[in-house]
Protein backbone atom coordinates (compact mmCIF):
# COMPACT_ATOMS: atom_id res chain seq x y z
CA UNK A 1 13.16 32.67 -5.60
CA UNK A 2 9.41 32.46 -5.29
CA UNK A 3 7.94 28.56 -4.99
CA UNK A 4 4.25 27.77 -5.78
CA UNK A 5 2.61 24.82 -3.99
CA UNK A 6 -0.10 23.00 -5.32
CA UNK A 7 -2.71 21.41 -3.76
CA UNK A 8 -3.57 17.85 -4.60
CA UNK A 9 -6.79 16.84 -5.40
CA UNK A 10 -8.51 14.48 -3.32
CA UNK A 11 -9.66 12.11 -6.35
CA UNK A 12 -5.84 12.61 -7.58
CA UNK A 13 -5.20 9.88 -4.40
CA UNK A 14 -4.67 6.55 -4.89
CA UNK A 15 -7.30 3.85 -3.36
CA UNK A 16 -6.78 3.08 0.05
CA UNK A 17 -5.22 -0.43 1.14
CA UNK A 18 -8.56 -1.60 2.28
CA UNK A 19 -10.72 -0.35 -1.00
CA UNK A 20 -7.51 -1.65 -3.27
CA UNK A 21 -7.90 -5.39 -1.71
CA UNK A 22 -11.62 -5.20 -1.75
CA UNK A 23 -11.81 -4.50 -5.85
CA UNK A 24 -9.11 -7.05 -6.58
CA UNK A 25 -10.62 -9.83 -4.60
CA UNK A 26 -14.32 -8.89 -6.52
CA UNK A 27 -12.46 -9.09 -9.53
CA UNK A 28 -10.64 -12.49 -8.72
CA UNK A 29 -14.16 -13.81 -7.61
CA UNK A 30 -15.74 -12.68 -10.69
CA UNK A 31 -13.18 -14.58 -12.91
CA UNK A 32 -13.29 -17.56 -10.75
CA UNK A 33 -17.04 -17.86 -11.54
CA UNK A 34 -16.53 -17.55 -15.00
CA UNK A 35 -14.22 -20.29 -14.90
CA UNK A 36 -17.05 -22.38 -12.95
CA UNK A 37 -19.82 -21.41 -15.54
CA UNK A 38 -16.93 -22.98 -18.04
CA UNK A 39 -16.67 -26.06 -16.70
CA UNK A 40 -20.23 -26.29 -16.63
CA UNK A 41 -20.22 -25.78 -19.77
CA UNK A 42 -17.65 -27.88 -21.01
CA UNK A 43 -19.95 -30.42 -19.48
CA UNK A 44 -23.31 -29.46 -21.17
CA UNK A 45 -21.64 -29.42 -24.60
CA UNK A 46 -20.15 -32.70 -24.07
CA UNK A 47 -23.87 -34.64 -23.33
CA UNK A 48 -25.77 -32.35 -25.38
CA UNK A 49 -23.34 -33.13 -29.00
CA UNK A 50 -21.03 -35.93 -27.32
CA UNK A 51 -17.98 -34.10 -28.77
CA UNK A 52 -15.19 -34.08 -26.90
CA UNK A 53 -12.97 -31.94 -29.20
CA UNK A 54 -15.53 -28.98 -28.33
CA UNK A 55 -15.98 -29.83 -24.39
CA UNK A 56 -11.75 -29.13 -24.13
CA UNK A 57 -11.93 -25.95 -25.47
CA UNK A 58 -13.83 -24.28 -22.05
CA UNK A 59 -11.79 -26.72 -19.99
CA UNK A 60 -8.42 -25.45 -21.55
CA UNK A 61 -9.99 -21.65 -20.50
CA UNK A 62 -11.21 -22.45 -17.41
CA UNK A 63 -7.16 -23.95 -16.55
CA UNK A 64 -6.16 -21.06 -18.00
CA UNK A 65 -7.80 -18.41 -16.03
CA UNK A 66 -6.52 -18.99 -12.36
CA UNK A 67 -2.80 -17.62 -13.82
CA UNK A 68 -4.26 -14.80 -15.50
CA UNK A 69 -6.97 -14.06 -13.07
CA UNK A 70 -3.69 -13.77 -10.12
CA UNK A 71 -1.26 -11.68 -12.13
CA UNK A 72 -4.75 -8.97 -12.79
CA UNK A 73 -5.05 -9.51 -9.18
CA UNK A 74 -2.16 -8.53 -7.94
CA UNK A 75 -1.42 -5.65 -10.30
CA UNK A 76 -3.81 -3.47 -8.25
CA UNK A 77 -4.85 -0.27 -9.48
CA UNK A 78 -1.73 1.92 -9.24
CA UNK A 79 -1.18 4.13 -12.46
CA UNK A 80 2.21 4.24 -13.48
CA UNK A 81 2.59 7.68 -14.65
CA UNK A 82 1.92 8.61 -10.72
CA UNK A 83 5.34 8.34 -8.51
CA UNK A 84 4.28 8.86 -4.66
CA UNK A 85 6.73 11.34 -3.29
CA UNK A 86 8.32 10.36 0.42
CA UNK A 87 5.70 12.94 2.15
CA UNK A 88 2.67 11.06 0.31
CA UNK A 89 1.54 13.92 -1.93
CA UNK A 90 1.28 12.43 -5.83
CA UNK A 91 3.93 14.10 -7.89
CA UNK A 92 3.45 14.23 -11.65
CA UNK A 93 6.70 11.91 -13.28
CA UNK A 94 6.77 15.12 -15.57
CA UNK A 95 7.38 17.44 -12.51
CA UNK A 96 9.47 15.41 -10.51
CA UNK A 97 13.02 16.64 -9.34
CA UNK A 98 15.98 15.20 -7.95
CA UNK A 99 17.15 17.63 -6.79
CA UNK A 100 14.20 18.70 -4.35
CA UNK A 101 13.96 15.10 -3.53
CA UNK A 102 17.08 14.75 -2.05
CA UNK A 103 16.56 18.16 -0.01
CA UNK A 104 13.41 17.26 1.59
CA UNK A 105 15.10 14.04 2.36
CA UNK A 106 17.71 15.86 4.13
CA UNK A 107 15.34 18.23 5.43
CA UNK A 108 13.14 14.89 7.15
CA UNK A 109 16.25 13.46 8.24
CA UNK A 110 17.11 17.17 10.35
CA UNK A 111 14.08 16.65 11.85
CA UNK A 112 14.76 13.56 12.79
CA UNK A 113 18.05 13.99 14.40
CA UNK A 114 16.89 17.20 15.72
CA UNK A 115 13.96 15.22 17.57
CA UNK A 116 16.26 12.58 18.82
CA UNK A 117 18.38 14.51 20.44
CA UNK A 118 15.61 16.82 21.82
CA UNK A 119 14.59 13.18 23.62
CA UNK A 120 17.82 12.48 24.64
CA UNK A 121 18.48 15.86 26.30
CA UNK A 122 14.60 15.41 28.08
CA UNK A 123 15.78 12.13 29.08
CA UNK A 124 19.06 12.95 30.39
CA UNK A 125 17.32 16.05 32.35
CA UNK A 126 14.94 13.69 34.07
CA UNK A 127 17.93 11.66 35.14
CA UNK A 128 19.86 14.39 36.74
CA UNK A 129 16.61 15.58 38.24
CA UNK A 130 16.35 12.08 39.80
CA UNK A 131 20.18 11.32 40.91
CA UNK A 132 19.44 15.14 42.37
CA UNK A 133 16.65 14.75 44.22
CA UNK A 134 16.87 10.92 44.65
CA UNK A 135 13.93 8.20 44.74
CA UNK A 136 11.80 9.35 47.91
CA UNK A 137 8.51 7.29 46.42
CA UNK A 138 9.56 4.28 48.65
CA UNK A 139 10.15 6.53 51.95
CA UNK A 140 7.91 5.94 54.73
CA UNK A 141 7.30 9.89 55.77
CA UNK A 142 6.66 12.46 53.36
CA UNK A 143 7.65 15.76 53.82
């Protein structure tokens, strides 16, 4: 059975963490100032026409936009239709597999184990080594 990999594009990536926060928190700033420039402008219409039916109308915005201005915060920029596979490469919804998944998870968790007790047996070497040749760094003459 012949398998093709593909290689991801680099603009196929999602932002990083840092580039993610950065363009949310412009955005939130951006709607925040809006929300000043109504206010301000819920007070120019009031003492230019002394109406105060139309000053409440950029007043009820301007309470309104902190709520919507955090939920479009917080949403990001993540694309749905992208799933990020355990290994970080972007898999296509379309061309993901169960299947596969659960083998390369069983394949990382090998690894794992294998590495582990690769440790253990260097660790347990070193210790025999020691209890062999006992602790001479605290004798007075070398030899």
């Amino acid at each position: 059975m012949k398998t093709t990999r593909t290689t991801q594009s680099i603009t196929a990536l999602p932002k990083s963490p840092t580039r993610d926060r950065h363009h949310r928190l412009s955005r939130y700033i951006w709607q925040m100032a809006v929300r000043v420039f109504l206010f301000v402008g819920a007070v120019l219409v009031y003492t230019v026409w002394h109406n105060p039916i139309l000053a409440i109308i950029p007043i009820v915005l301007a309470g309104v936009i902190p709520w919507i201005a955090v939920v479009i915060a917080n949403a990001g920029s993540h694309v749905e239709s992208d799933a990020i596979a355990p290994a970080g490469a972007l898999v296509r919804a379309a061309d993901y597999d169960p299947a596969l998944r659960q083998q390369q998870e069983d394949a990382r968790a090998q690894a794992y184990r294998d590495e582990q007790e690769r440790l253990r047996q260097s660790a347990q070497h070193a210790q025999e080594e020691w209890q062999r040749n006992g602790d001479r760094s605290r004798m007075w003459g070398h030899r």
